[in-house]
N, C-alpha and C. Protein backbone atom coordinates (compact mmCIF):
# COMPACT_ATOMS: atom_id res chain seq x y z
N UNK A 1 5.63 2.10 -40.12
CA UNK A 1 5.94 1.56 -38.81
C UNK A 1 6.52 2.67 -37.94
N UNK A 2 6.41 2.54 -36.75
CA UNK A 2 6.26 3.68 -35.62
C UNK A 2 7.92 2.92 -35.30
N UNK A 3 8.90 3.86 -34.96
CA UNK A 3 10.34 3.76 -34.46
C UNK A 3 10.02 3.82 -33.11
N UNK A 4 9.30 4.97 -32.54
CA UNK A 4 9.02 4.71 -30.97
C UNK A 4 8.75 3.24 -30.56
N UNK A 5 7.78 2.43 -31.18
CA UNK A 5 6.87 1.26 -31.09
C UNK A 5 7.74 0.24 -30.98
N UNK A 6 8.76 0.39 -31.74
CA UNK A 6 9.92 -0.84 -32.00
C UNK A 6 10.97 -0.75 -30.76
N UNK A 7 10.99 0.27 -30.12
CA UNK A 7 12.05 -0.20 -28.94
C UNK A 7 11.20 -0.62 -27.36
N UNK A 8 9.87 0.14 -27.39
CA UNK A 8 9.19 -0.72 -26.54
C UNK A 8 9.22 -2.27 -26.51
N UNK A 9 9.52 -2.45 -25.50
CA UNK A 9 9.72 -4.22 -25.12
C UNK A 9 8.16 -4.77 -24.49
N UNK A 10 8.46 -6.10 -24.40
CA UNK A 10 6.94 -6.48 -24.32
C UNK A 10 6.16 -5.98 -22.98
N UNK A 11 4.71 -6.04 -23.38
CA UNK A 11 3.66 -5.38 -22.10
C UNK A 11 4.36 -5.68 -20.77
N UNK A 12 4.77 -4.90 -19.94
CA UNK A 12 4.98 -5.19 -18.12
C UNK A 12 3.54 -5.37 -17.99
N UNK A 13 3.74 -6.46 -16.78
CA UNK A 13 2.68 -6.53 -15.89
C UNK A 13 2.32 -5.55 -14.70
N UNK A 14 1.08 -4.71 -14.47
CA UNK A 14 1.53 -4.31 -12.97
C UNK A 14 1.27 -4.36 -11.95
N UNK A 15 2.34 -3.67 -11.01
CA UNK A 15 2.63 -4.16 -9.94
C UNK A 15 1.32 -4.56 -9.20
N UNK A 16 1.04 -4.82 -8.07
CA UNK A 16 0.40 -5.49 -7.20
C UNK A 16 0.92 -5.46 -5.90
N UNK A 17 -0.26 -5.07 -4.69
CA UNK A 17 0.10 -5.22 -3.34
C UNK A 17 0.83 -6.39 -3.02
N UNK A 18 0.30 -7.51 -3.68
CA UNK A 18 0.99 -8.43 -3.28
C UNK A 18 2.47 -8.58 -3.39
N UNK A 19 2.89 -8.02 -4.52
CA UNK A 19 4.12 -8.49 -5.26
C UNK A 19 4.63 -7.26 -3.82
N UNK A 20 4.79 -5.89 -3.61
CA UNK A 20 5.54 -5.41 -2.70
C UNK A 20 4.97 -5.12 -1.02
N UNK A 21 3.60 -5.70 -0.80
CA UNK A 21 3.21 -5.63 0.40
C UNK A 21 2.46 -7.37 1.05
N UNK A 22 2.84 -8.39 0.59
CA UNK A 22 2.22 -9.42 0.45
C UNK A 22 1.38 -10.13 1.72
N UNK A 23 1.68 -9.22 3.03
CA UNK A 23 1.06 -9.70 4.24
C UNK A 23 -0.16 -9.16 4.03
N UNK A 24 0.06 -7.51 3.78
CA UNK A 24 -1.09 -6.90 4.38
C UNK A 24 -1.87 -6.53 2.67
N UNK A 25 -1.65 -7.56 1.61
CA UNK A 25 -2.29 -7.56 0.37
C UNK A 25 -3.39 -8.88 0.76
N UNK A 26 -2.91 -9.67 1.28
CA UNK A 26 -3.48 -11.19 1.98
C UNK A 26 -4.61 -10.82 3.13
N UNK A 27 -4.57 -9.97 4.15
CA UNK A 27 -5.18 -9.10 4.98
C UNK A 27 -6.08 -8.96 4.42
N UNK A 28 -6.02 -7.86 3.44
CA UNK A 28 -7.31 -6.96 2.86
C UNK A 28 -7.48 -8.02 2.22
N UNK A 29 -7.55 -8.89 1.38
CA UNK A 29 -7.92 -9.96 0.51
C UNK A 29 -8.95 -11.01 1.14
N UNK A 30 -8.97 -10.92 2.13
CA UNK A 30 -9.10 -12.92 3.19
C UNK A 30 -10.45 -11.87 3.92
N UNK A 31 -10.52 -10.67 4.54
CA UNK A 31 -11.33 -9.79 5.06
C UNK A 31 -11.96 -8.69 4.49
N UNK A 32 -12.80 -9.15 3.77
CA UNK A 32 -13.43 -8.29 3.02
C UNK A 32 -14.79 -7.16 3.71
N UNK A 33 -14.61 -7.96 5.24
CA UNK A 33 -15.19 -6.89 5.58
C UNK A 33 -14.01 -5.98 6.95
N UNK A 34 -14.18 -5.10 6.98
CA UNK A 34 -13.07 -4.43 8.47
C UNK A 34 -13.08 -5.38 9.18
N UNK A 35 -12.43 -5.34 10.20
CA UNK A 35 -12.46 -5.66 11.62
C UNK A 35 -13.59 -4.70 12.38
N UNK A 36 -14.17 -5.67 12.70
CA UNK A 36 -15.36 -5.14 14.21
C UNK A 36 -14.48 -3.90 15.19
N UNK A 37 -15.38 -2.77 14.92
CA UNK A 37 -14.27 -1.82 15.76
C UNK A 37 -14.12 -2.31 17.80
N UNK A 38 -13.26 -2.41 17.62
CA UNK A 38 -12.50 -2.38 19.27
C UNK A 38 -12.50 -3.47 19.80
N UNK A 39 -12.42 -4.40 18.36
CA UNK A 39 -11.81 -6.07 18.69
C UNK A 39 -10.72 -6.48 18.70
N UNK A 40 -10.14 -6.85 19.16
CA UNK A 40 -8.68 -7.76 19.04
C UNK A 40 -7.98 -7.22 18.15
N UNK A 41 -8.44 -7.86 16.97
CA UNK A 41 -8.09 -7.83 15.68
C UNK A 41 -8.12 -6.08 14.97
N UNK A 42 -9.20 -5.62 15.16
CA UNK A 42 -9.27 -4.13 14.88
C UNK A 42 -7.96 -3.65 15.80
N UNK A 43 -8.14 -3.55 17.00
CA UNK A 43 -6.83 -2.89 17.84
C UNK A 43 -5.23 -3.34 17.16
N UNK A 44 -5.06 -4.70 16.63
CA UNK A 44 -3.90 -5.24 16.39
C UNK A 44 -3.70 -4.17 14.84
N UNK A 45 -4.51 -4.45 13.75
CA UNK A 45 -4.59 -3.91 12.93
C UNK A 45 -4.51 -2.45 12.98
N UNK A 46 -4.84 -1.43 14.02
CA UNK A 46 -5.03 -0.36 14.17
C UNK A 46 -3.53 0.13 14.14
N UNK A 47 -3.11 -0.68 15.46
CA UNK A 47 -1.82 -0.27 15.66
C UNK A 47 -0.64 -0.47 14.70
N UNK A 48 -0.67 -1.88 14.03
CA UNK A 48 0.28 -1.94 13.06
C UNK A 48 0.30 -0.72 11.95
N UNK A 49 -0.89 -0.22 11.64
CA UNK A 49 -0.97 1.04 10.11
C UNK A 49 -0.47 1.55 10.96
N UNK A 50 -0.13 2.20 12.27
CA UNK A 50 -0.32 4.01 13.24
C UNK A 50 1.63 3.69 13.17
N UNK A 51 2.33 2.00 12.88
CA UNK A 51 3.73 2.00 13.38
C UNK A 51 4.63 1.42 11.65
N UNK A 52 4.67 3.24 11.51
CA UNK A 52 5.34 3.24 10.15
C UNK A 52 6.39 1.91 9.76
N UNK A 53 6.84 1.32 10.63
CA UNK A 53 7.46 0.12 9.69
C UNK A 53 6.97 -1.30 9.44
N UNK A 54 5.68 -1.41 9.89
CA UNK A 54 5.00 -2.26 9.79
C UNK A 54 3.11 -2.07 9.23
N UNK A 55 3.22 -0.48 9.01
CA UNK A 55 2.00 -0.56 7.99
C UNK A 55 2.40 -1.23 6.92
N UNK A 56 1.39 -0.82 5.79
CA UNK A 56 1.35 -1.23 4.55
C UNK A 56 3.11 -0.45 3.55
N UNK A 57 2.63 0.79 3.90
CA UNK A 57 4.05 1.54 3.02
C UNK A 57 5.33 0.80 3.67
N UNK A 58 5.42 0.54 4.81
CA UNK A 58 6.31 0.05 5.48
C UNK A 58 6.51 -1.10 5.00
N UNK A 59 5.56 -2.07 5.07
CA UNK A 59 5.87 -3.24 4.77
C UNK A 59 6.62 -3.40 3.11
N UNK A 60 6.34 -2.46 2.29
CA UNK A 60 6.80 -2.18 1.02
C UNK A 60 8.46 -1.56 0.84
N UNK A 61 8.98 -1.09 1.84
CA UNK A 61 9.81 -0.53 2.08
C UNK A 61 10.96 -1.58 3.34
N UNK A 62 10.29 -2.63 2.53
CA UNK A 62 11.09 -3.84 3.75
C UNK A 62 11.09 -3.39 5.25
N UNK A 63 10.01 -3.38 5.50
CA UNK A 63 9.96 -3.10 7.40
C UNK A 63 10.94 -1.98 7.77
N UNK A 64 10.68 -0.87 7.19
CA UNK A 64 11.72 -0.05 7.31
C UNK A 64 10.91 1.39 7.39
N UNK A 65 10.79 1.67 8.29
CA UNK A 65 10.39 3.66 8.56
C UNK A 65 11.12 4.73 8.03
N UNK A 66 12.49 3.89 7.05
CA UNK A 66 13.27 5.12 6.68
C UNK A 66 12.27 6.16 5.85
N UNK A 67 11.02 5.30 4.80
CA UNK A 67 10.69 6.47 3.94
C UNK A 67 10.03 7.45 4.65
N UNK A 68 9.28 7.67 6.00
CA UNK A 68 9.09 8.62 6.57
C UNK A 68 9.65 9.97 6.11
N UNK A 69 10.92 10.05 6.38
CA UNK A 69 12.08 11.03 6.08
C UNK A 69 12.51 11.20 4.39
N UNK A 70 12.14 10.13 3.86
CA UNK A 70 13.21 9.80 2.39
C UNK A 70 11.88 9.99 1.31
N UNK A 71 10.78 9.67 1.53
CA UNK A 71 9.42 9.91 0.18
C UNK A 71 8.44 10.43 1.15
N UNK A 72 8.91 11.85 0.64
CA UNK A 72 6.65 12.43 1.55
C UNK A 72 5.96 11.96 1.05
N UNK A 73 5.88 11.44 -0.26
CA UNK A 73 4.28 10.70 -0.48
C UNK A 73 3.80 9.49 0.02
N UNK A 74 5.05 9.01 -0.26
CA UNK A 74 5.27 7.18 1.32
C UNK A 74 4.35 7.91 2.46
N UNK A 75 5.31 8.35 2.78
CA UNK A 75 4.43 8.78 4.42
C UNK A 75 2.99 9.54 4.36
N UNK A 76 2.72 10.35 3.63
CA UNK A 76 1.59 10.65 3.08
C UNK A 76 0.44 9.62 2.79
N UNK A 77 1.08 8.62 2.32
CA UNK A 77 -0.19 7.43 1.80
C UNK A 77 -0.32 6.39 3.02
N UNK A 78 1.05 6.28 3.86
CA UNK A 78 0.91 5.88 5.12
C UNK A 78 -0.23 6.39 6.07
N UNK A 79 -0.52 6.86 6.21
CA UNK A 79 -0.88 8.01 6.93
C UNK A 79 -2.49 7.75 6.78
N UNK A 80 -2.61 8.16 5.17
CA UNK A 80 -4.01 8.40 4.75
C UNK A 80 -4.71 6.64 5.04
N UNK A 81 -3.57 5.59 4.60
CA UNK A 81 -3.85 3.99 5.19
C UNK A 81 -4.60 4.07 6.33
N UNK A 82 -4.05 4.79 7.63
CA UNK A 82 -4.58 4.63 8.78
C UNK A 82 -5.86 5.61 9.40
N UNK A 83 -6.05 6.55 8.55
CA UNK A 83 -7.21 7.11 8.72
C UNK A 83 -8.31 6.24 7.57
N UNK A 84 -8.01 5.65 6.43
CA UNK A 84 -9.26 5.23 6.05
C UNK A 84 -9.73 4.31 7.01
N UNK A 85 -8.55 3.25 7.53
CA UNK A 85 -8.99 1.92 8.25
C UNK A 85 -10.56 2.85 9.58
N UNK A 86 -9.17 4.13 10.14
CA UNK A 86 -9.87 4.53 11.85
C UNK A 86 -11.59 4.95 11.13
N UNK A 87 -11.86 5.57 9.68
CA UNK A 87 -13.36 5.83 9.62
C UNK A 87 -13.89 4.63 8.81
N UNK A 88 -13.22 3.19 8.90
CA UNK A 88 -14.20 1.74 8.01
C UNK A 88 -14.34 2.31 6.73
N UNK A 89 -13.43 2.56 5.87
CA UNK A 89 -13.77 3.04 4.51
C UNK A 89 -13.08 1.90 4.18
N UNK A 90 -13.47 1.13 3.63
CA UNK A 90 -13.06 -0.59 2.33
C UNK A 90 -12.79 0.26 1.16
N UNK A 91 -13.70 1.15 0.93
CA UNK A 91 -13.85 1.90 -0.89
C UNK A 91 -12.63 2.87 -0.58
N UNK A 92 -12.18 3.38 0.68
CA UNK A 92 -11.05 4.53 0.89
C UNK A 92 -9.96 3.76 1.23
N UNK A 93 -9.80 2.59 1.44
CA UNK A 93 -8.51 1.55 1.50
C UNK A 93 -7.97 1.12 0.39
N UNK A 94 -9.47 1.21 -0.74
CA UNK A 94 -9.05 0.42 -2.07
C UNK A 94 -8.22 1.69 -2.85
N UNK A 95 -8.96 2.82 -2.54
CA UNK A 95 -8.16 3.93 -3.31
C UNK A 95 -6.95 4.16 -2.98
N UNK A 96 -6.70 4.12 -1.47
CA UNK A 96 -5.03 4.03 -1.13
C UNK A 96 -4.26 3.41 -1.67
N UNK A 97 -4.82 1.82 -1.77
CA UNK A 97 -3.91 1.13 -2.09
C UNK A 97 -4.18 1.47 -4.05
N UNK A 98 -4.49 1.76 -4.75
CA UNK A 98 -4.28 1.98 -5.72
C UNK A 98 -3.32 3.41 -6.16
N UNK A 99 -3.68 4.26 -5.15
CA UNK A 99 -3.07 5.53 -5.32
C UNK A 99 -1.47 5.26 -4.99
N UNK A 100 -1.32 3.99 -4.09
CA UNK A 100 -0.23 3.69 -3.40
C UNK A 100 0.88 3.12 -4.65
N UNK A 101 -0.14 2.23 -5.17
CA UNK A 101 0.50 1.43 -6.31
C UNK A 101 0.73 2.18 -7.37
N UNK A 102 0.21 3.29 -8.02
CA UNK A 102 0.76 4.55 -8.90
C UNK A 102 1.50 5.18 -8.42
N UNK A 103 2.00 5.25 -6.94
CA UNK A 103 2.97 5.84 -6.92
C UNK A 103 4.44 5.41 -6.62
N UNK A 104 4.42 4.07 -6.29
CA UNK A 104 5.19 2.97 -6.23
C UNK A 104 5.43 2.53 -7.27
N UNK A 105 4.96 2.34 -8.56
CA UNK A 105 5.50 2.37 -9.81
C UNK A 105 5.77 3.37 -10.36
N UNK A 106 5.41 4.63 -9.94
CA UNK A 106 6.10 5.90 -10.99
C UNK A 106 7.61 6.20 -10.07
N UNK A 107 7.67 5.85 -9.01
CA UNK A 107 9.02 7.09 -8.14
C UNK A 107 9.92 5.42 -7.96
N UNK A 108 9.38 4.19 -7.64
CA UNK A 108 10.46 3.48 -6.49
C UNK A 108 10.57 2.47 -7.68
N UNK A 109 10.11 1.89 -8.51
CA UNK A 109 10.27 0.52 -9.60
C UNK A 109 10.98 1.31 -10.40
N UNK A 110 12.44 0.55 -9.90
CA UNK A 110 13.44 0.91 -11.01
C UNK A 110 13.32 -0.28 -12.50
């Protein structure tokens, strides 16, 4: 029997947009295709990723722009959020948000 094996506690589940971004996990979920560029909805959406406390990282960070300043990779994945949306990448949103979620469980899930 493995001693390492025995203090591991049972499988974690993981995390999920939803569990720390649950608006804009519901968003991408319900719209599986973009927003029509330079509709309503595209412009509303545009602007919320471009206003760090109400993108996606933001919204993870309780409506809060502090990580701007406090995690370059926060703001980094912020960032890269709003350029996949501005070139319609779905397949470059999904990678964010996965790249987002490896890094939200390695640095911020205490």
């Amino acid at each position: 029997m493995n001693a390492k094996s025995d203090l591991v506690g049972p499988t974690e589940r993981a995390i999920t947009l939803s569990d720390i971004a649950p608006k804009w996990a519901k968003r991408l979920e319900e719209e599986k295709n973009l927003p029509f560029p330079l509709s309503i909805r595209w412009f509303k959406w545009y602007f919320e990723l471009d206003i760090p406390k109400r993108c996606i990282v933001g919204e993870a960070n309780g409506s809060s722009s502090s990580y701007e300043k406090e995690c370059k990779e926060c703001n980094s994945i912020g960032w890269q959020f709003g350029h996949s949306f501005l070139v319609r990448s779905r397949l470059g949103l999904e990678k964010d948000v996965n790249t987002f979620l490896q890094h939200w469980s390695e640095k911020h899930v205490t």
